[in-house]
N, C-alpha and C. Protein backbone atom coordinates (compact mmCIF):
# COMPACT_ATOMS: atom_id res chain seq x y z
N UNK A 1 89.22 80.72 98.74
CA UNK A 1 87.88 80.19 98.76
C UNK A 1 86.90 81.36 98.78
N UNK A 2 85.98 80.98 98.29
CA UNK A 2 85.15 82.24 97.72
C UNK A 2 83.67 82.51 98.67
N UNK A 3 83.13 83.36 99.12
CA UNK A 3 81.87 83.51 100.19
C UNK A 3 81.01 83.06 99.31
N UNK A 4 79.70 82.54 99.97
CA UNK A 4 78.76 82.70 99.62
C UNK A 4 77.53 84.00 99.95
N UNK A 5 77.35 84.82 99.38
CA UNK A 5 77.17 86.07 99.92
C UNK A 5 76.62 87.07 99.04
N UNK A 6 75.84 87.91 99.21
CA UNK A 6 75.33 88.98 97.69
C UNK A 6 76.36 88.95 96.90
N UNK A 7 75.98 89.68 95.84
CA UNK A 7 76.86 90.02 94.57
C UNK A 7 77.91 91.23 95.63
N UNK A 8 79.33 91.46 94.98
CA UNK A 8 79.82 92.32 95.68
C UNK A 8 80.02 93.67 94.93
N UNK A 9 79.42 94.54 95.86
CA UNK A 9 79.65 95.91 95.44
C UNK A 9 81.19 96.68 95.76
N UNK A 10 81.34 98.13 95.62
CA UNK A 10 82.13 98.94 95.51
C UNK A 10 82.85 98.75 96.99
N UNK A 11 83.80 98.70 96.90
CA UNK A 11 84.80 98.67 98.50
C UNK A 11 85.02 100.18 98.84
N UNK A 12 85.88 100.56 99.75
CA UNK A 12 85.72 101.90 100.34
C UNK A 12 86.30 102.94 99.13
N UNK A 13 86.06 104.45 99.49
CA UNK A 13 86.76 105.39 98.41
C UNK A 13 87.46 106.57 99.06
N UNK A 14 87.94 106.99 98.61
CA UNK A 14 88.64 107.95 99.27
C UNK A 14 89.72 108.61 100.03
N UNK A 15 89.24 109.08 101.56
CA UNK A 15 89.79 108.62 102.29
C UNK A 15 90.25 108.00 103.52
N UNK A 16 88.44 107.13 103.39
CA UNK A 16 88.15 106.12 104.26
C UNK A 16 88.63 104.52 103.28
N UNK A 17 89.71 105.11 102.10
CA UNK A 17 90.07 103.40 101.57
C UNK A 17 91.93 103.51 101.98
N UNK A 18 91.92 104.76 101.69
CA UNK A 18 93.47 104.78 102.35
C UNK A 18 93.82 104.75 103.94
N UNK A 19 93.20 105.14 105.16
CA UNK A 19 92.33 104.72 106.23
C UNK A 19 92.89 103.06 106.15
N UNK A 20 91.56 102.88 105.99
CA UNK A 20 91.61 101.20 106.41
C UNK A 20 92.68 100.75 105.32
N UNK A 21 93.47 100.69 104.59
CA UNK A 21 94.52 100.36 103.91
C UNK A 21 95.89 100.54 105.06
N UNK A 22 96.25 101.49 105.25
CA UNK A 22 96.72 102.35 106.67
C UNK A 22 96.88 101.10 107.59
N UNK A 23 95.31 100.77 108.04
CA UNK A 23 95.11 100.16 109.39
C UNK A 23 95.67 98.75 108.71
N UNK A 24 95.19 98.24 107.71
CA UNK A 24 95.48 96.76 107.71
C UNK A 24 97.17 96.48 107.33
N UNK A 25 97.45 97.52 106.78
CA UNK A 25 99.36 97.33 106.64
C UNK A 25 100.10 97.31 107.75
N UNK A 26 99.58 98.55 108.59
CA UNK A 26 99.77 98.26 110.06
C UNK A 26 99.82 97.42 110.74
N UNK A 27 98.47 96.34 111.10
CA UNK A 27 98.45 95.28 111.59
C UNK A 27 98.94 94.01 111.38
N UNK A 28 98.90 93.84 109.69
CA UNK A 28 98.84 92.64 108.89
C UNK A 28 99.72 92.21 107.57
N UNK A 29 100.34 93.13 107.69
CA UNK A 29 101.57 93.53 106.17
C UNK A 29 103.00 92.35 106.39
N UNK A 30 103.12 92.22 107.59
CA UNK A 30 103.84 90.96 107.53
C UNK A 30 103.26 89.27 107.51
N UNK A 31 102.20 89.61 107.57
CA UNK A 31 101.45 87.97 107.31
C UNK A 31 101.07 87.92 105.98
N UNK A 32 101.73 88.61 104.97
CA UNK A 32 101.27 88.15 103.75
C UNK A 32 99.87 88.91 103.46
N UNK A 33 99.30 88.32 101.73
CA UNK A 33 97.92 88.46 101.49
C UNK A 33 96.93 88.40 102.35
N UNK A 34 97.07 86.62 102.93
CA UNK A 34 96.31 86.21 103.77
C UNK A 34 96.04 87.21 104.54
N UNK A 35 97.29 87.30 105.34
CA UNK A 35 96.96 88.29 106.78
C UNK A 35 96.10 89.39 106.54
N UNK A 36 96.46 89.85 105.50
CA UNK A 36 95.81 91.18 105.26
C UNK A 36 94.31 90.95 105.01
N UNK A 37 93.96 90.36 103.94
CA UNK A 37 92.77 90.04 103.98
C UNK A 37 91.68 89.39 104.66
N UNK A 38 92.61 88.69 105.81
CA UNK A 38 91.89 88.17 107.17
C UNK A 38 91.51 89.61 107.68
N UNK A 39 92.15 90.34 107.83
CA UNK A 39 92.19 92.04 109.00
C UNK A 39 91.03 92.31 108.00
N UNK A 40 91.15 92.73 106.61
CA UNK A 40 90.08 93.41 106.01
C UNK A 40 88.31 92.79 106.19
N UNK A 41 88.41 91.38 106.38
CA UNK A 41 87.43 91.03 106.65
C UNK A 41 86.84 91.03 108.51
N UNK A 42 87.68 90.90 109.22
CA UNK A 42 87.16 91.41 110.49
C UNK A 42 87.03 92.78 110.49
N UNK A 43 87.23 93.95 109.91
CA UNK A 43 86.72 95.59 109.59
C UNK A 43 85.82 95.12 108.82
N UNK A 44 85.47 94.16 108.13
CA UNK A 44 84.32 94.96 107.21
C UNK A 44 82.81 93.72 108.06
N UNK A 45 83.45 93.19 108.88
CA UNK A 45 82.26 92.52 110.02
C UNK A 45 81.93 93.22 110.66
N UNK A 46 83.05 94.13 111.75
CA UNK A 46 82.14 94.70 112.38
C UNK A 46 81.53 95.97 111.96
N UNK A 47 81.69 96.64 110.84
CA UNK A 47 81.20 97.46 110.54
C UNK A 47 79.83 97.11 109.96
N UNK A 48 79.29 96.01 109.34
CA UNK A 48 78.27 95.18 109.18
C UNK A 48 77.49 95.17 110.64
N UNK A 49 78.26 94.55 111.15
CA UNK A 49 77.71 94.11 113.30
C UNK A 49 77.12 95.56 113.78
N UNK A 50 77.87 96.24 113.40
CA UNK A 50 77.55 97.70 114.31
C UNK A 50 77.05 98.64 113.43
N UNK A 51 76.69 98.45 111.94
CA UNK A 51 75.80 99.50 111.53
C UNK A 51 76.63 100.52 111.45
N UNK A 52 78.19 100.99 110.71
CA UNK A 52 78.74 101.74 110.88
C UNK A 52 79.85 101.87 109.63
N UNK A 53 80.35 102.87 109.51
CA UNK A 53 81.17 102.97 108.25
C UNK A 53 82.83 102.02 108.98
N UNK A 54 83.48 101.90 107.73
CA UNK A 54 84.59 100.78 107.93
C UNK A 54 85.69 102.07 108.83
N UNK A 55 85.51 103.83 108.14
CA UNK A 55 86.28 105.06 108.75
C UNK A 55 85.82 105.00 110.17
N UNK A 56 84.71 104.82 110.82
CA UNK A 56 84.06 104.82 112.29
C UNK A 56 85.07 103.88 112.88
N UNK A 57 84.79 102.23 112.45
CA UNK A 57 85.07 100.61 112.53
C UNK A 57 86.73 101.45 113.15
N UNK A 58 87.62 101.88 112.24
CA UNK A 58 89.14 102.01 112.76
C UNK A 58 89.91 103.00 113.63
N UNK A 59 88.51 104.32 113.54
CA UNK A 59 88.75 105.48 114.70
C UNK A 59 88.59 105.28 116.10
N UNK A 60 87.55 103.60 115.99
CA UNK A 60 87.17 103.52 117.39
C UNK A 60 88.47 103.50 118.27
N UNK A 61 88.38 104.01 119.25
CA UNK A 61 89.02 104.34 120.46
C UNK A 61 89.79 103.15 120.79
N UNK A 62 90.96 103.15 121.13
CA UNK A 62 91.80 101.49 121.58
C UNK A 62 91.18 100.25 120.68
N UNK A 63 91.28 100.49 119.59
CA UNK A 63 90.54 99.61 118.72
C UNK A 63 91.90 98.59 118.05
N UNK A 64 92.61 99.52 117.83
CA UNK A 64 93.60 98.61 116.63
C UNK A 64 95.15 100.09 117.21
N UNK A 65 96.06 98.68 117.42
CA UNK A 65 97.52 99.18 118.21
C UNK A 65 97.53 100.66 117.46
N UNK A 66 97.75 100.37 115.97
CA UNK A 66 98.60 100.91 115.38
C UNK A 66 98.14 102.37 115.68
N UNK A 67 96.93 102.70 115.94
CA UNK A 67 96.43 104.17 116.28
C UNK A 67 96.17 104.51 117.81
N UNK A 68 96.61 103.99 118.54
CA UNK A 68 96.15 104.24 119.66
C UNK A 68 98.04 105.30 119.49
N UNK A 69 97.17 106.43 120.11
CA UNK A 69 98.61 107.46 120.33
C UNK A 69 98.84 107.56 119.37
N UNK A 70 98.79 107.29 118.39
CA UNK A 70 99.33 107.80 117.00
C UNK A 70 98.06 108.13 115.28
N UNK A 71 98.23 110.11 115.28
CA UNK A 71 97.17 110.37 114.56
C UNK A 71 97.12 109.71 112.89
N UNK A 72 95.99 109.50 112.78
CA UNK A 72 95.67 108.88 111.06
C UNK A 72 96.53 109.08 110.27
N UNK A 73 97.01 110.73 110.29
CA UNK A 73 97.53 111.14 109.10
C UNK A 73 99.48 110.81 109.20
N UNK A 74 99.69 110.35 110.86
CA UNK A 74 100.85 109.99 110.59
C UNK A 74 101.47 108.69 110.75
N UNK A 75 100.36 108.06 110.57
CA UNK A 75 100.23 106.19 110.55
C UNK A 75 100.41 106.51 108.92
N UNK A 76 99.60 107.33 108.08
CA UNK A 76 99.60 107.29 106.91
C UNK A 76 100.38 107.56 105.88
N UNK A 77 101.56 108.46 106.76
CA UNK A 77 102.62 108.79 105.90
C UNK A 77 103.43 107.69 106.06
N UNK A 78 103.62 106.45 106.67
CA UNK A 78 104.54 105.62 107.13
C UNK A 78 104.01 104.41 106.01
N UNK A 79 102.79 103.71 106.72
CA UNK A 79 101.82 103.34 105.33
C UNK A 79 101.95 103.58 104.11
N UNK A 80 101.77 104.57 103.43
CA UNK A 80 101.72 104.72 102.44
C UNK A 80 102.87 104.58 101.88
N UNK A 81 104.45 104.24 102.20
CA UNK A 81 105.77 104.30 101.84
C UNK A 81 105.74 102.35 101.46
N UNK A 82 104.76 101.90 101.96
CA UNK A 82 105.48 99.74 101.91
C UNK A 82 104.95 99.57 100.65
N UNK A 83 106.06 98.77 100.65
CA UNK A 83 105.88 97.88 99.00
C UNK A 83 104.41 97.38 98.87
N UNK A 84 103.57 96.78 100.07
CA UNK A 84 102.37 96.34 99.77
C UNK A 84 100.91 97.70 99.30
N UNK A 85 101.71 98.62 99.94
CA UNK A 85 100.11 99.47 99.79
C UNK A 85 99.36 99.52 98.71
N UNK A 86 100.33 99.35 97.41
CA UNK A 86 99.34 99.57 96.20
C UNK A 86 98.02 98.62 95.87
N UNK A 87 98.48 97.17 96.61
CA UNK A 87 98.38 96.14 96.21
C UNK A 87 97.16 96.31 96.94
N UNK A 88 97.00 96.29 98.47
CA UNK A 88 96.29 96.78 99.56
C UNK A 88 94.87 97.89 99.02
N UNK A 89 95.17 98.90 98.75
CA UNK A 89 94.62 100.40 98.35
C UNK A 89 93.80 100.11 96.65
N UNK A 90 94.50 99.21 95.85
CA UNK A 90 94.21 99.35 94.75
C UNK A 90 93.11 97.97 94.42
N UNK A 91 93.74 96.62 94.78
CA UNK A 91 92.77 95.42 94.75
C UNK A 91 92.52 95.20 95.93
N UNK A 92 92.82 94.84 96.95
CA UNK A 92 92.11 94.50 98.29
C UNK A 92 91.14 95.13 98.77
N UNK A 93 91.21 96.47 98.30
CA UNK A 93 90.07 97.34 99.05
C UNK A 93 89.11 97.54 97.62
N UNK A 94 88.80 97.16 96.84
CA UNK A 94 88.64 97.74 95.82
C UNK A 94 86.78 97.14 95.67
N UNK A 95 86.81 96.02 96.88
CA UNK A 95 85.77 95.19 96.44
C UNK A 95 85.11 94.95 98.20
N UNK A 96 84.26 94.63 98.55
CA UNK A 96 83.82 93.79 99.90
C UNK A 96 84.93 92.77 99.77
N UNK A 97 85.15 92.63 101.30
CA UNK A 97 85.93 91.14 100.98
C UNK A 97 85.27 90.22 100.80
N UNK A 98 86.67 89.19 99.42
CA UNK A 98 85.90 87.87 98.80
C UNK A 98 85.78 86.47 99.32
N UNK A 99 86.78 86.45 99.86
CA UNK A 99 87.90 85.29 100.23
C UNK A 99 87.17 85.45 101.93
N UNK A 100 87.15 84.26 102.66
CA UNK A 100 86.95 83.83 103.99
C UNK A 100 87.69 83.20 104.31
N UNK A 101 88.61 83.74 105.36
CA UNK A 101 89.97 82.88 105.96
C UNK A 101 89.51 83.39 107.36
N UNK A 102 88.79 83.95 107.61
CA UNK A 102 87.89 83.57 109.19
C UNK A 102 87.32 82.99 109.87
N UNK A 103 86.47 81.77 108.98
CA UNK A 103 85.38 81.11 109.49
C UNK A 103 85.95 80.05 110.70
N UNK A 104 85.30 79.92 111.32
CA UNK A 104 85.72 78.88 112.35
C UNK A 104 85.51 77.48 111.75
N UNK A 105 86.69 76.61 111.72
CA UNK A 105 86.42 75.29 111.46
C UNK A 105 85.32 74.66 111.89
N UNK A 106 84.96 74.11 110.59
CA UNK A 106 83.52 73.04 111.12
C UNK A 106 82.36 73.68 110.33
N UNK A 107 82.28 75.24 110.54
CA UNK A 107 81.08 76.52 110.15
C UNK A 107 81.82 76.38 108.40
N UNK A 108 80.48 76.27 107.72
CA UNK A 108 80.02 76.67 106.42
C UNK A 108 80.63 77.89 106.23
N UNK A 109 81.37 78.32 105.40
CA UNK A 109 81.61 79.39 104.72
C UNK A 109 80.80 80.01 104.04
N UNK A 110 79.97 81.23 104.78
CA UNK A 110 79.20 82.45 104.57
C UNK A 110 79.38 83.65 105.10
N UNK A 111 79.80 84.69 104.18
CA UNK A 111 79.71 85.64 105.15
C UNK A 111 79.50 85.97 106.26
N UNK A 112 78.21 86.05 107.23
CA UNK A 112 78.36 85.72 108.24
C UNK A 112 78.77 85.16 109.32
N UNK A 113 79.79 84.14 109.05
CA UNK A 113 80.20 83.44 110.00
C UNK A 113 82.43 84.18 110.01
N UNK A 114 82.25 85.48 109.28
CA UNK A 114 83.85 85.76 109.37
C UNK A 114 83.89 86.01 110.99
N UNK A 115 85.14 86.17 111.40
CA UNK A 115 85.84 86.50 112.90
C UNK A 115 85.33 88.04 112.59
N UNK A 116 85.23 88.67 114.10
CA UNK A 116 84.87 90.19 113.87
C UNK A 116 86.12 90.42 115.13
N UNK A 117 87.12 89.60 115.87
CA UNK A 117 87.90 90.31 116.29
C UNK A 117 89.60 89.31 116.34
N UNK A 118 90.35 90.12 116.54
CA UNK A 118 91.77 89.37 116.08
C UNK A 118 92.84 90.44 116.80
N UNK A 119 93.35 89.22 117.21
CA UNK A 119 95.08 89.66 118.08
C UNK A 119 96.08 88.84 117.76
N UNK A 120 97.03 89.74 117.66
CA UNK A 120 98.46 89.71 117.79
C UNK A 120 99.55 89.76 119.28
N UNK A 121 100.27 88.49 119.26
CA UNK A 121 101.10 88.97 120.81
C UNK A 121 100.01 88.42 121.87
N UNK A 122 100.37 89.20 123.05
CA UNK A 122 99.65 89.10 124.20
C UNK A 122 97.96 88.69 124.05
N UNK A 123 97.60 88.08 125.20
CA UNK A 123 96.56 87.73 124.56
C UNK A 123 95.62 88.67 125.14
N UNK A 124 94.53 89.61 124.97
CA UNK A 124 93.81 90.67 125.75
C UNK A 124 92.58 90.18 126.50
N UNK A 125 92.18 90.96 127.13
CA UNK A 125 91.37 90.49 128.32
C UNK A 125 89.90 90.08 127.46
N UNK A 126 89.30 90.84 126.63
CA UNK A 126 88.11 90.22 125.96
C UNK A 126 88.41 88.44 125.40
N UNK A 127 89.40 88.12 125.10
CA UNK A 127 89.89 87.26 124.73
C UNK A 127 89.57 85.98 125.52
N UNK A 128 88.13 85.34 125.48
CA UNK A 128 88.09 83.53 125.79
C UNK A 128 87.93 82.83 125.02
N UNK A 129 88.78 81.71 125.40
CA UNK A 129 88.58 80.44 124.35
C UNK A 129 89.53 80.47 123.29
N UNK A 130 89.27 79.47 122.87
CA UNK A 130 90.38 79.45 121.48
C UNK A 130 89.93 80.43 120.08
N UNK A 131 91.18 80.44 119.61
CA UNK A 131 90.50 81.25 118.23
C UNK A 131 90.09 79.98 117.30
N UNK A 132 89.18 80.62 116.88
CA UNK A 132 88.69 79.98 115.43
C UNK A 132 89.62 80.10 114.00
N UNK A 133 90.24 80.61 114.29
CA UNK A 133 91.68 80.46 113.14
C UNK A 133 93.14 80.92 113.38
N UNK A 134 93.95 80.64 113.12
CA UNK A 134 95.25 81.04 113.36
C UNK A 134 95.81 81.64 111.65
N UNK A 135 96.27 82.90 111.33
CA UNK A 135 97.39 83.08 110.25
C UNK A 135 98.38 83.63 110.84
N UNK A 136 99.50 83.22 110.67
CA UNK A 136 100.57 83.49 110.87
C UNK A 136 100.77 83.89 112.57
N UNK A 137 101.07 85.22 113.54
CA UNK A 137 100.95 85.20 114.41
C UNK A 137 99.75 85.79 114.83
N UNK A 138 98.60 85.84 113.97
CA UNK A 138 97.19 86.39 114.35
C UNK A 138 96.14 85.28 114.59
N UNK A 139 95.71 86.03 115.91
CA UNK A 139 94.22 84.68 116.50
C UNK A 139 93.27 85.46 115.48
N UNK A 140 92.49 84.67 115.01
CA UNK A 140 90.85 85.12 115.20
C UNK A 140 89.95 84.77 115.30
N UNK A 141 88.76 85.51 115.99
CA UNK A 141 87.76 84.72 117.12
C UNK A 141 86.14 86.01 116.29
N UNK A 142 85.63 84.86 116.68
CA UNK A 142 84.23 84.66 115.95
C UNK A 142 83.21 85.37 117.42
N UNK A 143 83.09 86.70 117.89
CA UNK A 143 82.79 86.85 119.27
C UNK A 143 81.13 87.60 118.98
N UNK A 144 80.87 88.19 117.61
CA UNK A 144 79.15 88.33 118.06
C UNK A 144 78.66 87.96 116.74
């Protein structure tokens, strides 16, 4: 399903697209497309929310498992080896995300209304209320 939302420009380059490619294989590479492109759209919310590049959005500090204790460049050599990355690195990132598999049931599908945070497993302490969507074993919740 498609946003309603500006025209979409250029997705990340560099190597703030291999970065967040990195982060979302990490998190989301076993939930399929979906999964992945659910993760890509909560990074590219809050980086919207907070006025900040999507490279800031995944350095933040205890932000996302896959980097906490473990540096960029060697999340990236691991990353960069799965069958999905091309797919990830080459079309997924290639654009803003298109597709809204965040919105909370009930809410109009607009950009604005994607999830800006999502867990796996345990449930974490920011965590009230129900999520506004379930893929696979990922909540996601619609929190600013």
């Amino acid at each position: 399903m498609l946003a309603r939302a500006e025209a979409p420009t250029e997705g990340p380059e560099g190597y703030e697209r291999r970065l967040v490619a990195w982060v979302i294989l990490a998190e989301a590479r076993g939930e399929g497309r979906v999964g992945m492109q659910a993760v890509y759209e909560v990074l590219w919310m809050r980086a919207q929310n907070r006025g900040i590049s999507l490279r800031e959005v995944v350095l933040q500090p205890k932000q996302f498992a896959p980097l906490i204790g473990v540096k960029p460049a060697k999340l990236g050599q691991r990353m960069s080896k799965v069958p999905q990355y091309k797919w990830v690195h080459d079309v997924l990132l290639r654009f803003v995300p298109l597709t809204v598999h965040t919105v909370p049931a009930g809410m109009e599908k607009i950009a604005p209304n994607r999830a800006d945070h999502f867990h796996s497993g345990k449930v974490p302490s920011w965590c009230k209320g129900k999520p506004s969507v379930e893929i696979g074993g990922h909540k996601f919740y619609k929190l600013n």
